[in-house]
Each structure stands twice: as structure tokens, then as C-alpha cells.
PDB file of N, CA and C in Angstrom:
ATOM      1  N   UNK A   1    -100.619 196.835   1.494  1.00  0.00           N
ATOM      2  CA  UNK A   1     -99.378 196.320   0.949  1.00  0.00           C
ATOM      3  C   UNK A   1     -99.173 194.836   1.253  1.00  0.00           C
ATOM      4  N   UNK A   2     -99.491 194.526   2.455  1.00  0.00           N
ATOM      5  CA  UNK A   2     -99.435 192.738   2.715  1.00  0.00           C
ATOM      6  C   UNK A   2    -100.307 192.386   1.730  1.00  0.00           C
ATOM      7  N   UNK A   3    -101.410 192.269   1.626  1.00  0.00           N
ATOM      8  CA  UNK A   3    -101.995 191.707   0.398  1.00  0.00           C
ATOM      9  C   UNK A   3    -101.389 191.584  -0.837  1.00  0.00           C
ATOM     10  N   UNK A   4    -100.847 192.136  -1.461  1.00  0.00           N
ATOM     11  CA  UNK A   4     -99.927 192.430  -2.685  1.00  0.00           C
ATOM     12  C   UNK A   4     -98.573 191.468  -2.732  1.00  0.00           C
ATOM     13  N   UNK A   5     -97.836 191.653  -1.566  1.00  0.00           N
ATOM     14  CA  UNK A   5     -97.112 190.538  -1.016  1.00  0.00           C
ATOM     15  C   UNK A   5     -97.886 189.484  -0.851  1.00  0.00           C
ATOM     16  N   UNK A   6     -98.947 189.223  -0.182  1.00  0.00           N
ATOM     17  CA  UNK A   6     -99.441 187.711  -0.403  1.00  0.00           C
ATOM     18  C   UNK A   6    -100.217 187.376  -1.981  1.00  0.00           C
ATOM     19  N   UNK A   7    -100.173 187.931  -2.216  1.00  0.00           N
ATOM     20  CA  UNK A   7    -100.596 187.283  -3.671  1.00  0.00           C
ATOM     21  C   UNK A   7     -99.531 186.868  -4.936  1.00  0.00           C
ATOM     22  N   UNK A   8     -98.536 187.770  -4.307  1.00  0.00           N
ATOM     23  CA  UNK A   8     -97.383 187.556  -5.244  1.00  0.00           C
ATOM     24  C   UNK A   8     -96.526 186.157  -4.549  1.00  0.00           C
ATOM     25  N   UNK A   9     -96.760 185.796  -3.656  1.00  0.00           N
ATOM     26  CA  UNK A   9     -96.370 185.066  -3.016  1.00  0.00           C
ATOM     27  C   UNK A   9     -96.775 183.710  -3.518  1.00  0.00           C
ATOM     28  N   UNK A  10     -98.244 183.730  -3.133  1.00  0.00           N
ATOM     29  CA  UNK A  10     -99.099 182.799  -3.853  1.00  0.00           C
ATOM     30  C   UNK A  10     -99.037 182.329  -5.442  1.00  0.00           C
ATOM     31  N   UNK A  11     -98.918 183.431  -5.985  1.00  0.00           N
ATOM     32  CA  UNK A  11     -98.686 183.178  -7.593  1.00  0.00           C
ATOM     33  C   UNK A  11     -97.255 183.085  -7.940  1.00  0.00           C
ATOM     34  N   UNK A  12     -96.202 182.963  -6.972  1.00  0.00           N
ATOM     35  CA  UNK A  12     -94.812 182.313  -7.231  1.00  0.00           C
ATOM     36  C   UNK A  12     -94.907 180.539  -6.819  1.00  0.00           C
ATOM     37  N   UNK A  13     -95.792 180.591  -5.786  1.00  0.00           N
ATOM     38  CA  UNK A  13     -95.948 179.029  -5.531  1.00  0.00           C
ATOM     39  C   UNK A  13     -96.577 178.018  -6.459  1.00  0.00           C
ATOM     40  N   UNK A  14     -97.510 178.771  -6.959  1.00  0.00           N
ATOM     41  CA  UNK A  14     -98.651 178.212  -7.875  1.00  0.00           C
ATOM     42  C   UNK A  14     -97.625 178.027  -9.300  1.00  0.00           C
ATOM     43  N   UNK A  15     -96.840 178.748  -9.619  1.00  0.00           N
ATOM     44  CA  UNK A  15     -96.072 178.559 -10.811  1.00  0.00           C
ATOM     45  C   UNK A  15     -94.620 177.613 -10.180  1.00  0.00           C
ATOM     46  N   UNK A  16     -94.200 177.914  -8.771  1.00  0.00           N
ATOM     47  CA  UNK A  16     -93.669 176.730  -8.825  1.00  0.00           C
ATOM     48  C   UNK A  16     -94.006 175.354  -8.881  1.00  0.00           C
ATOM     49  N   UNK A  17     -95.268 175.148  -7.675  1.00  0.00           N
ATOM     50  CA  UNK A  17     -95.773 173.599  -7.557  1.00  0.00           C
ATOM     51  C   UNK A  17     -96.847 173.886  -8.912  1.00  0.00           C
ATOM     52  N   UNK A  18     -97.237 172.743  -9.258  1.00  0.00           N
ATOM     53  CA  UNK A  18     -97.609 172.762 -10.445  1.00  0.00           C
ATOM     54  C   UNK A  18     -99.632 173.073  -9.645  1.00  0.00           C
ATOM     55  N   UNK A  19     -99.371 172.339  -8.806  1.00  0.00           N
ATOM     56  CA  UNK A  19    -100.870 171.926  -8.061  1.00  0.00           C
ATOM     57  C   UNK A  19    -101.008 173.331  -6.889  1.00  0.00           C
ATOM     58  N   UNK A  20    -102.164 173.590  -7.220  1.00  0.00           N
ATOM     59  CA  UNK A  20    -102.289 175.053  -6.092  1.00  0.00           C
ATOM     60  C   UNK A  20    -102.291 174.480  -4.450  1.00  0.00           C
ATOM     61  N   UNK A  21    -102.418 175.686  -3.858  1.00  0.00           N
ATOM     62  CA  UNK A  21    -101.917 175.150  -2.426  1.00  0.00           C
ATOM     63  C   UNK A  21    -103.503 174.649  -1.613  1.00  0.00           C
ATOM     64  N   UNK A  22    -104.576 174.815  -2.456  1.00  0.00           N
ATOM     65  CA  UNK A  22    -105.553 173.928  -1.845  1.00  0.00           C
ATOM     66  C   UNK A  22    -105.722 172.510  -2.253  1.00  0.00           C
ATOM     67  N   UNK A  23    -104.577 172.036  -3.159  1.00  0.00           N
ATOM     68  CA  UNK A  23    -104.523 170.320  -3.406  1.00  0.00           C
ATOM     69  C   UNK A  23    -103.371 169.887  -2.295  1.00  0.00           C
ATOM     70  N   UNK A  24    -102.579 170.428  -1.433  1.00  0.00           N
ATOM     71  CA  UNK A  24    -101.627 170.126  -0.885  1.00  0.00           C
ATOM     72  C   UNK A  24    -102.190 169.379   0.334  1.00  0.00           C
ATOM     73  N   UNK A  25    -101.920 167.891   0.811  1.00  0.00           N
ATOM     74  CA  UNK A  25    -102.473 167.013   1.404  1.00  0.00           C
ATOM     75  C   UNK A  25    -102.193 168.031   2.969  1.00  0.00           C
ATOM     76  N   UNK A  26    -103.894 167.359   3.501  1.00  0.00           N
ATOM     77  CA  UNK A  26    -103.571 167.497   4.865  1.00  0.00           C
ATOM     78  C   UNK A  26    -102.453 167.302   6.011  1.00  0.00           C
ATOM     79  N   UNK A  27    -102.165 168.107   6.506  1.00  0.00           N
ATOM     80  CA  UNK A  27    -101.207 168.129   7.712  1.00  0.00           C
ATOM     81  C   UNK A  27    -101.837 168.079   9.242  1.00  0.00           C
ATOM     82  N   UNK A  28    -101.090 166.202   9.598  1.00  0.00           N
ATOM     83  CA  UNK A  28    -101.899 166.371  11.099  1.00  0.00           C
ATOM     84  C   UNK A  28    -100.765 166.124  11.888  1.00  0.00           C
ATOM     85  N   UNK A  29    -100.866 165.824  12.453  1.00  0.00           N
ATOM     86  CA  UNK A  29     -99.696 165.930  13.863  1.00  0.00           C
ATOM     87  C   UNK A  29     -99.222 164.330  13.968  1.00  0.00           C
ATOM     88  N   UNK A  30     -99.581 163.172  13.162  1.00  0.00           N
ATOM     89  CA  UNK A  30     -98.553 162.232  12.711  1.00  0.00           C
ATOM     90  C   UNK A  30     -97.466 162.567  11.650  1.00  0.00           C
ATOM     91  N   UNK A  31     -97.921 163.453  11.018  1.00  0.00           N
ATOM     92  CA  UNK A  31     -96.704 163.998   9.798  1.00  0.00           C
ATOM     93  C   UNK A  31     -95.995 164.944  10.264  1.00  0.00           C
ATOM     94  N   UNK A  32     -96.512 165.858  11.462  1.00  0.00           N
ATOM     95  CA  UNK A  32     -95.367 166.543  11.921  1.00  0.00           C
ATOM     96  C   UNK A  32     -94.133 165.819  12.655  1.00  0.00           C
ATOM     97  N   UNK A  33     -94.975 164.554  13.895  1.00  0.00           N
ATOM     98  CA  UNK A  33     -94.018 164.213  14.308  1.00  0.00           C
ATOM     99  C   UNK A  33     -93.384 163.096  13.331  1.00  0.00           C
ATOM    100  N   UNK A  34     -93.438 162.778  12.418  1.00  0.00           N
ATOM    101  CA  UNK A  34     -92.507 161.926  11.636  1.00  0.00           C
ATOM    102  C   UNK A  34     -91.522 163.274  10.912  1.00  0.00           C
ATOM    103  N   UNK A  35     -91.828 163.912  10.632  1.00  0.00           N
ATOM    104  CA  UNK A  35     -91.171 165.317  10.068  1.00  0.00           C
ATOM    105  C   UNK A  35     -90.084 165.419  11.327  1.00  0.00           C
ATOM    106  N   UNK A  36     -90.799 165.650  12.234  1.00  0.00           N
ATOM    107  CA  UNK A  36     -89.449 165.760  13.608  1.00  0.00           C
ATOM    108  C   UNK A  36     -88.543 164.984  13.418  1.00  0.00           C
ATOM    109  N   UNK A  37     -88.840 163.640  13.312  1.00  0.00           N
ATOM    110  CA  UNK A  37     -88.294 161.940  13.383  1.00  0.00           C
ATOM    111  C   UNK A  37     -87.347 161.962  12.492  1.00  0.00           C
ATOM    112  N   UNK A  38     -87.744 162.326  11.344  1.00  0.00           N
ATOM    113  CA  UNK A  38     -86.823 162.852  10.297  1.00  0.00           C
ATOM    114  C   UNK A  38     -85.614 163.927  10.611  1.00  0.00           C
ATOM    115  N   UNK A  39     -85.863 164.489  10.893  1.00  0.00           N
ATOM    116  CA  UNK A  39     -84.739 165.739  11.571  1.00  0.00           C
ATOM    117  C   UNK A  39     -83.599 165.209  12.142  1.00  0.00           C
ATOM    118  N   UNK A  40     -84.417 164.535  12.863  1.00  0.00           N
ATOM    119  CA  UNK A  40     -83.146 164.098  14.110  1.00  0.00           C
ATOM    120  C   UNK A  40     -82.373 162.928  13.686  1.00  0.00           C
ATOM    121  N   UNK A  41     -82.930 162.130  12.818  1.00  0.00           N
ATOM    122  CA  UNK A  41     -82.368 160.851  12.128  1.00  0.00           C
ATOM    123  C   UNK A  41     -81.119 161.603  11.183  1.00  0.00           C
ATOM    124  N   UNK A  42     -81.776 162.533  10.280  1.00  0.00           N
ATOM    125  CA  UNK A  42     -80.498 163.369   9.581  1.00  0.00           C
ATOM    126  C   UNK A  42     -79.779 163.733  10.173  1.00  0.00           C
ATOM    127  N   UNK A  43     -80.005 164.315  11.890  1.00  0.00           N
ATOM    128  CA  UNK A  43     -78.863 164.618  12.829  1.00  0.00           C
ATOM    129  C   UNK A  43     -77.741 163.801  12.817  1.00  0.00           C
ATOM    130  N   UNK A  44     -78.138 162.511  13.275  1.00  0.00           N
ATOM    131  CA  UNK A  44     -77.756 160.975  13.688  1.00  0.00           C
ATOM    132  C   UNK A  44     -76.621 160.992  12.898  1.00  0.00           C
ATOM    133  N   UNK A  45     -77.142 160.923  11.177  1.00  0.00           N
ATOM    134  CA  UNK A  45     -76.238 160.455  10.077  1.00  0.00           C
ATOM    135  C   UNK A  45     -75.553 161.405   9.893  1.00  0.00           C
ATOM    136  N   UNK A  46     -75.577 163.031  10.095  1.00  0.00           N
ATOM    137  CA  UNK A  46     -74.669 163.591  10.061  1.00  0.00           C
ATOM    138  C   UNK A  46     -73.722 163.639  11.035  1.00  0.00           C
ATOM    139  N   UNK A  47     -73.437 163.202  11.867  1.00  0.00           N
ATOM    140  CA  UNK A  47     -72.634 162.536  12.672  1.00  0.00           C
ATOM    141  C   UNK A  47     -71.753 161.880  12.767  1.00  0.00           C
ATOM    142  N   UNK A  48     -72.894 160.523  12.196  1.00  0.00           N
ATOM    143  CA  UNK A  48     -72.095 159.063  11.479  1.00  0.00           C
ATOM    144  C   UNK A  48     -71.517 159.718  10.378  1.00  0.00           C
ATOM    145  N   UNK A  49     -71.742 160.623   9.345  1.00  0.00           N
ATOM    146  CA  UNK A  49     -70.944 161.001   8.282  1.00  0.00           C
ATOM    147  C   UNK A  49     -69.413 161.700   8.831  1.00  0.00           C
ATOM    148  N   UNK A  50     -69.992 162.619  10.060  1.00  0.00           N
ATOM    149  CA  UNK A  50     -68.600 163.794  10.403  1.00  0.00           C
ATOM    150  C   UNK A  50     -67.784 162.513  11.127  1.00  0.00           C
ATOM    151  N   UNK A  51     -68.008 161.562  11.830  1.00  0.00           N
ATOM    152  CA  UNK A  51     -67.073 160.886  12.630  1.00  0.00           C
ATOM    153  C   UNK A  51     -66.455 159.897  11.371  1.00  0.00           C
ATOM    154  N   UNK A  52     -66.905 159.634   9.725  1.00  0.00           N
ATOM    155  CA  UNK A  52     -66.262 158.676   9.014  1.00  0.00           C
ATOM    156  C   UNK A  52     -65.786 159.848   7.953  1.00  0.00           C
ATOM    157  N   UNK A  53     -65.777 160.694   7.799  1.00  0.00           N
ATOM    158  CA  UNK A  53     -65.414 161.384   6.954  1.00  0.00           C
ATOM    159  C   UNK A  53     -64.931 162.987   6.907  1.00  0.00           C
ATOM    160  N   UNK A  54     -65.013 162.979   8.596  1.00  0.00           N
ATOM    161  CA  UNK A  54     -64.452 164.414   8.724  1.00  0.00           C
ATOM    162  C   UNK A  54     -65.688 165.644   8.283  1.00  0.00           C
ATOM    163  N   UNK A  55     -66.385 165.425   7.562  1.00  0.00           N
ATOM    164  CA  UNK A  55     -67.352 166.460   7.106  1.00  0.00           C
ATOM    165  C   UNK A  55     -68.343 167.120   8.336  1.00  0.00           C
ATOM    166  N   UNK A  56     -68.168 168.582   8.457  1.00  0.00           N
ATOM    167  CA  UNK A  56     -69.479 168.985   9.167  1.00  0.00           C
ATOM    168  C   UNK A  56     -70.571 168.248   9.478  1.00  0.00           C
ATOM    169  N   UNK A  57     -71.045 168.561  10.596  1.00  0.00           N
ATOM    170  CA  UNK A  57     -72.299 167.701  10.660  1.00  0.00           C
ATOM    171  C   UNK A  57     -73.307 168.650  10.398  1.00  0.00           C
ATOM    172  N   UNK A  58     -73.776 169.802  10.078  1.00  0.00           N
ATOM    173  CA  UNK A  58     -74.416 170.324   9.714  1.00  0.00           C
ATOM    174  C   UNK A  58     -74.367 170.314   8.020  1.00  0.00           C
ATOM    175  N   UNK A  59     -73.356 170.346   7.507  1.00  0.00           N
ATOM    176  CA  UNK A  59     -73.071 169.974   6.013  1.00  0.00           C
ATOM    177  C   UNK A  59     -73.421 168.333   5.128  1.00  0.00           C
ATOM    178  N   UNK A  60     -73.218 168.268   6.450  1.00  0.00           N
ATOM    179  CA  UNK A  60     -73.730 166.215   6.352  1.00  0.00           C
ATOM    180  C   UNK A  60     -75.188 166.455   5.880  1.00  0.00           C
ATOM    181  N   UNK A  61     -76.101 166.854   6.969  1.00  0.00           N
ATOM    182  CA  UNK A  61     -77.228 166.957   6.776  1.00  0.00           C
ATOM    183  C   UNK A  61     -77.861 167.666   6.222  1.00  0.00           C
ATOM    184  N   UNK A  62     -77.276 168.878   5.168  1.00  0.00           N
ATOM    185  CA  UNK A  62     -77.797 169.248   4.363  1.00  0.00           C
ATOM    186  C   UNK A  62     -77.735 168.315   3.200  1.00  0.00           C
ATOM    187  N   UNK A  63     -76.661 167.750   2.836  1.00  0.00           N
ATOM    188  CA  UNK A  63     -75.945 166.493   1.758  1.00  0.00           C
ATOM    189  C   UNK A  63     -77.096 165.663   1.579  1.00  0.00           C
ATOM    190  N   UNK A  64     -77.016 164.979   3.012  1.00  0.00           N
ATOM    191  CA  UNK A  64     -78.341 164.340   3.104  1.00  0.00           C
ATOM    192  C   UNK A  64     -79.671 164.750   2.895  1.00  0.00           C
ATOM    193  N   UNK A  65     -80.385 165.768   3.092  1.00  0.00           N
ATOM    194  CA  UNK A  65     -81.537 166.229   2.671  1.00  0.00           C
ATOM    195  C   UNK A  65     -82.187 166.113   1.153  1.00  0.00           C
ATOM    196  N   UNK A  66     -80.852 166.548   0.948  1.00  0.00           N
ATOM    197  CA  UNK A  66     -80.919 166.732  -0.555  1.00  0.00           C
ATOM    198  C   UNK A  66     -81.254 165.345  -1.612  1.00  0.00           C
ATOM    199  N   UNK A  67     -79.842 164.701  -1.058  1.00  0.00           N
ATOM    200  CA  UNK A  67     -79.994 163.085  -1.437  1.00  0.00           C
ATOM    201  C   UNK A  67     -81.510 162.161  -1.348  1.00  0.00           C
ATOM    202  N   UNK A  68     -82.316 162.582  -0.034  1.00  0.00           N
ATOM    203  CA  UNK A  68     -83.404 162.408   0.297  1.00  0.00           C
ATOM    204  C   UNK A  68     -84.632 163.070  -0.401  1.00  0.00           C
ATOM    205  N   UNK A  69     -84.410 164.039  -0.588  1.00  0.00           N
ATOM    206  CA  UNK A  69     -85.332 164.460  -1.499  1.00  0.00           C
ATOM    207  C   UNK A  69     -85.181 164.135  -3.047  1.00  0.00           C
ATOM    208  N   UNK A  70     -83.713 164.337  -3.439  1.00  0.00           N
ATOM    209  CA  UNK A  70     -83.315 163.632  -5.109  1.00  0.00           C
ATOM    210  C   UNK A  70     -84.318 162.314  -5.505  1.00  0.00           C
ATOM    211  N   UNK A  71     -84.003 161.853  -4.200  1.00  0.00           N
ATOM    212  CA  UNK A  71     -84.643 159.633  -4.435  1.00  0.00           C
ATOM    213  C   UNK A  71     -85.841 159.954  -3.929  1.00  0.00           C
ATOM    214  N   UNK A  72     -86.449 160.913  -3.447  1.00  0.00           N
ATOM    215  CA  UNK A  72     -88.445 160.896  -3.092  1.00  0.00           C
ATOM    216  C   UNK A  72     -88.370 159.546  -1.980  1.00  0.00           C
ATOM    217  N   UNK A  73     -87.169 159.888  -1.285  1.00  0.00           N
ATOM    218  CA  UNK A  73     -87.388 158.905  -0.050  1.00  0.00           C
ATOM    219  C   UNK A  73     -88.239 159.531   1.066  1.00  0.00           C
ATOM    220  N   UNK A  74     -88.686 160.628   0.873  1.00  0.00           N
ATOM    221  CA  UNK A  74     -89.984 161.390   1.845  1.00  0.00           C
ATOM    222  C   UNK A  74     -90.976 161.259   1.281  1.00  0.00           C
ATOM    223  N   UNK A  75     -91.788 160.909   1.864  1.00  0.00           N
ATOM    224  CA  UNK A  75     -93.469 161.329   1.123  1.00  0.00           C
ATOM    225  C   UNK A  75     -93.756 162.736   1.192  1.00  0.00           C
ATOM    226  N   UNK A  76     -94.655 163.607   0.232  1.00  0.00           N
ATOM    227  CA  UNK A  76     -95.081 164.567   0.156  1.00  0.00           C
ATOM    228  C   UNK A  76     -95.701 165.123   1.682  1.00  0.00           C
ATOM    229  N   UNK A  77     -96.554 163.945   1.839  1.00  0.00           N
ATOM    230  CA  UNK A  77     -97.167 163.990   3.665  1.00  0.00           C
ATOM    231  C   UNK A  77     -96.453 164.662   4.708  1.00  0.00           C
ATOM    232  N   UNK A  78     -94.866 164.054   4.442  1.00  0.00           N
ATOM    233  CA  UNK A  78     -93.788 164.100   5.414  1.00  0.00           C
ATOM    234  C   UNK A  78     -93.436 165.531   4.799  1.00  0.00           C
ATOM    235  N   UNK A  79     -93.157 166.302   3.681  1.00  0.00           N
ATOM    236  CA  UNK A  79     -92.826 167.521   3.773  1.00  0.00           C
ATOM    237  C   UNK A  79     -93.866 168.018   4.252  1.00  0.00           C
ATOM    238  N   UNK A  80     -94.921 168.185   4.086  1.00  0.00           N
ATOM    239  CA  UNK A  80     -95.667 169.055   4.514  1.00  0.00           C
ATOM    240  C   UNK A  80     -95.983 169.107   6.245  1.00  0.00           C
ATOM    241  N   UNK A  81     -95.404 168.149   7.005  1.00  0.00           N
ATOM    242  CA  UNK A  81     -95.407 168.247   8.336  1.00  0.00           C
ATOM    243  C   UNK A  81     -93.910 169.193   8.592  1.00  0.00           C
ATOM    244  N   UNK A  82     -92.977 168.913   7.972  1.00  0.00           N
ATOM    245  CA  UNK A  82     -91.318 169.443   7.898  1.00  0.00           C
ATOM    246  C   UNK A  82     -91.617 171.011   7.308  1.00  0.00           C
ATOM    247  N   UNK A  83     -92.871 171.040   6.354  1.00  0.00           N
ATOM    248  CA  UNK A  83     -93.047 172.679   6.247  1.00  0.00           C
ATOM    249  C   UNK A  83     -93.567 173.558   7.423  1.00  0.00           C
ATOM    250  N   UNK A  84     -94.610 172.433   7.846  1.00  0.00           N
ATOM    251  CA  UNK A  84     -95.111 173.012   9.214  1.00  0.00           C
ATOM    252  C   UNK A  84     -94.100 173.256  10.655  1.00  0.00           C
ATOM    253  N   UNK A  85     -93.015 172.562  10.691  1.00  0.00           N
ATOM    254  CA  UNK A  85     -92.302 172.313  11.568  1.00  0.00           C
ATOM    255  C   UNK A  85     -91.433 173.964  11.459  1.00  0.00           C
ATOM    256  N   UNK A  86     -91.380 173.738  10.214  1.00  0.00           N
ATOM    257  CA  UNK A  86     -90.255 174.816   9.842  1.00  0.00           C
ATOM    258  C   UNK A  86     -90.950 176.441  10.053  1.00  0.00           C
ATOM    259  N   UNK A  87     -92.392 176.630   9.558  1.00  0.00           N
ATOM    260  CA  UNK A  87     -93.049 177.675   9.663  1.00  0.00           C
ATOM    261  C   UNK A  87     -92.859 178.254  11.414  1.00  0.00           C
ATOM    262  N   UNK A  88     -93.674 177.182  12.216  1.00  0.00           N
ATOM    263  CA  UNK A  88     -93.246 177.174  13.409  1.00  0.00           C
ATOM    264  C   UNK A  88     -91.782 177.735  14.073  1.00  0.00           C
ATOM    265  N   UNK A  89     -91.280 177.282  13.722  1.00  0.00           N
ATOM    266  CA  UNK A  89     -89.602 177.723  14.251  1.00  0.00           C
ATOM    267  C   UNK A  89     -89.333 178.577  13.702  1.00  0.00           C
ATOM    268  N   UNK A  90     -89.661 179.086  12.659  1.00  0.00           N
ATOM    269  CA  UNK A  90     -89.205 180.418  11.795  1.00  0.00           C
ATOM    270  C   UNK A  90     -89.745 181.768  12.675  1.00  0.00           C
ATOM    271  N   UNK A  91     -91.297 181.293  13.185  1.00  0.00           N
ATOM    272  CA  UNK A  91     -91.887 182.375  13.298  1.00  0.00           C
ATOM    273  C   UNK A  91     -91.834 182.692  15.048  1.00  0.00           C
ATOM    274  N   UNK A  92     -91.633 181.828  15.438  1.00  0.00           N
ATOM    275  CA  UNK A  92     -92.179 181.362  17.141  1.00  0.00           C
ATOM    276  C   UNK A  92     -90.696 181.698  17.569  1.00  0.00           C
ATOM    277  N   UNK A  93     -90.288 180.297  17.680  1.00  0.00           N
ATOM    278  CA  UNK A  93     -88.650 180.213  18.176  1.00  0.00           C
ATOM    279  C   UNK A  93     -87.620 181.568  18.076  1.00  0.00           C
ATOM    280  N   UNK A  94     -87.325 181.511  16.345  1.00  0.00           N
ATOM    281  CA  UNK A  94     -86.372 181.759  16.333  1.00  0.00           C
ATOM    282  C   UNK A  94     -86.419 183.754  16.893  1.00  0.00           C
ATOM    283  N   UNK A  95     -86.892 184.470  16.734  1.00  0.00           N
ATOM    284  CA  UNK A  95     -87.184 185.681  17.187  1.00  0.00           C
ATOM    285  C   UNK A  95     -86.665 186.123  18.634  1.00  0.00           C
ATOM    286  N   UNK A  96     -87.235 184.855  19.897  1.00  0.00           N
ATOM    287  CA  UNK A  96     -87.396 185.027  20.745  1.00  0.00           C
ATOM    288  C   UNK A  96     -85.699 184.587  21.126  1.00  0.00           C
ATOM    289  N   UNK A  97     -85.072 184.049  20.753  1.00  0.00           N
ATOM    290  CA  UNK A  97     -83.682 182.956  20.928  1.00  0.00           C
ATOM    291  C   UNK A  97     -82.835 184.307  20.332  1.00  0.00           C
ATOM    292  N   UNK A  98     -82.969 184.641  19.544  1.00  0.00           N
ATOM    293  CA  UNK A  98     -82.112 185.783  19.133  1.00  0.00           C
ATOM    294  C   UNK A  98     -82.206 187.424  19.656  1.00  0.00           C
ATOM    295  N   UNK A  99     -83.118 187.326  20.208  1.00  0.00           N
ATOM    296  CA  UNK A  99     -83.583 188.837  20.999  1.00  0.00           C
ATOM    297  C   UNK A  99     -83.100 188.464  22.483  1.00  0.00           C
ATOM    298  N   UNK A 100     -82.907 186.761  22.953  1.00  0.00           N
ATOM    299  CA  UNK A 100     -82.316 186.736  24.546  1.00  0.00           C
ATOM    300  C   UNK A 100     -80.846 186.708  23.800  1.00  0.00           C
ATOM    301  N   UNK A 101     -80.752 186.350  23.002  1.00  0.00           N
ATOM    302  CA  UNK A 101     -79.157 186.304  22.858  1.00  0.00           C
ATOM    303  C   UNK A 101     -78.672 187.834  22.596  1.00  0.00           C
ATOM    304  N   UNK A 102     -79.256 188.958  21.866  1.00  0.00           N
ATOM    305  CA  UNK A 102     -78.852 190.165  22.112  1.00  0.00           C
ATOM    306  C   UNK A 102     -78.695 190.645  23.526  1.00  0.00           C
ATOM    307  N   UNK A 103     -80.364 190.410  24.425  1.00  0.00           N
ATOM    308  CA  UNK A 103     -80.554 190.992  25.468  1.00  0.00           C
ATOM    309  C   UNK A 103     -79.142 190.577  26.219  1.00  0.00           C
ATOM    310  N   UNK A 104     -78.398 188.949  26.633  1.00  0.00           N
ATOM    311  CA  UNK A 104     -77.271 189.058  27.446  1.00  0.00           C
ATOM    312  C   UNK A 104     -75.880 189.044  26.830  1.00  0.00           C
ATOM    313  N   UNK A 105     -75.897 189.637  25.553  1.00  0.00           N
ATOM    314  CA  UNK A 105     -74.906 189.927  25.111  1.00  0.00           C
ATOM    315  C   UNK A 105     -74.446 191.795  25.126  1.00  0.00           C
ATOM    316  N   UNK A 106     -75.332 192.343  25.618  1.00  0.00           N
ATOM    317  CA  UNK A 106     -75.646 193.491  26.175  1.00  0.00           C
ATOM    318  C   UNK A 106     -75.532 193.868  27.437  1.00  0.00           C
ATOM    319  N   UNK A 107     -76.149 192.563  28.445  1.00  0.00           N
ATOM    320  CA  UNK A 107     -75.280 192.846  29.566  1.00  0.00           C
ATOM    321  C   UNK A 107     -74.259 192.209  29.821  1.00  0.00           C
ATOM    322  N   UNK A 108     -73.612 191.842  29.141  1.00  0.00           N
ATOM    323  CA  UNK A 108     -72.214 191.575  29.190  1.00  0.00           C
ATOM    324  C   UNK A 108     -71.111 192.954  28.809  1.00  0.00           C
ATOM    325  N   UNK A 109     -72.071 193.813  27.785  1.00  0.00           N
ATOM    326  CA  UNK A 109     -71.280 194.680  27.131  1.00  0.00           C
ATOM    327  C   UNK A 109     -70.443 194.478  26.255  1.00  0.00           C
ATOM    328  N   UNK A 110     -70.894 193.294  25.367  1.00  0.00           N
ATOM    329  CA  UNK A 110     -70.738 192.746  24.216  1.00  0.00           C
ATOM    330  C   UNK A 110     -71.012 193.689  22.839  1.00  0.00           C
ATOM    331  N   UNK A 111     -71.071 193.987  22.104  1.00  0.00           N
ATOM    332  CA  UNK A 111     -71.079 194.381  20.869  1.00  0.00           C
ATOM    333  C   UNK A 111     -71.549 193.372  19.977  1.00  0.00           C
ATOM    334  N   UNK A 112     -71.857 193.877  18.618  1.00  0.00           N
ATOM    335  CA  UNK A 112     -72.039 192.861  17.412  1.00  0.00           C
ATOM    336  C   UNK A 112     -70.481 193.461  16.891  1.00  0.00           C
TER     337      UNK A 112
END
């Protein structure tokens, strides 16, 4: 059954990006950490946005992302370190952060 899922997977990407995922430029660990660099700079300005305009700073920086990607002020390079960044945290991080946050919300005798 994973196979089936990965192929359907694959052939949703391939019809989204026009270019299959073996033309997608190398990813080395200068594009991740500019991918990081990036992150935290959108942090920054969402900030500078919530302290001039009241807006979330998490809403800031989605605003911004977007805006950033609209104008191709990222290079392709730079997403593909920000995909890697993201795969990472999806798969690694976030699991482990949410299973300690059950575990002492349990001994607290917390509930969901």
C-alpha cells in the first residue's frame, strides 16, 4: 500500500511542478542554512509588522511568505533547502515535542 501512496504522490508533483523531481537542483547545507536565515528574518519582520500594525506575528509571516514567493524574491535553491528544513521538522521534531507535551500534561492530570 505505501507504494501506491508513493506513486500517487509522485504523479501529483510531477503534474504540479512542471519539471520531475530528478531536475530539482541540488540541496547542500548552504541552502539549508540560508533557508534557516530566511525563517528567522520573516520572524524579525513579523514583528516589525505586529509592533507597526498590530497584526499577529505569526500572520505577518505568513503575509510575508507569500509576498516573497509572489515577487520570486527566493531562489528555487533557497526553497529547496526550506523544503528540506521543513521535511526535517515535520518528521524528527515535531512528533517528539508533542508526545512530551502529552506525556506532562498527563502528569499533571490534564485532559485534552
Amino acid at each position: 500500500m505505501p507504494a501506491i501512496v508513493t506513486k500517487v504522490a509522485y504523479l501529483m508533483l510531477t503534474r504540479v511542478y512542471p519539471q520531475t523531481l530528478s531536475t530539482l537542483p541540488p540541496v547542500t547545507m548552504e541552502h539549508i542554512a540560508a533557508a534557516g536565515m530566511i525563517a528567522i528574518c520573516l520572524y524579525m519582520f513579523g514583528i516589525l509588522v505586529h509592533k507597526l500594525i498590530g497584526l499577529p506575528v505569526p500572520v505577518a509571516m505568513l503575509f510575508l511568505a507569500v509576498l516573497a514567493k509572489l515577487t520570486y524574491a527566493i531562489l528555487p535553491k533557497m526553497e529547496g533547502g526550506a523544503r528540506t528544513v521543513y521535511c526535517f521538522f515535520s518528521t524528527v521534531v515535531t512528533y517528539p515535542l508533542l508526545s512530551l507535551q502529552s506525556e506532562s500534561l498527563l502528569r499533571r492530570g490534564t485532559t485534552y
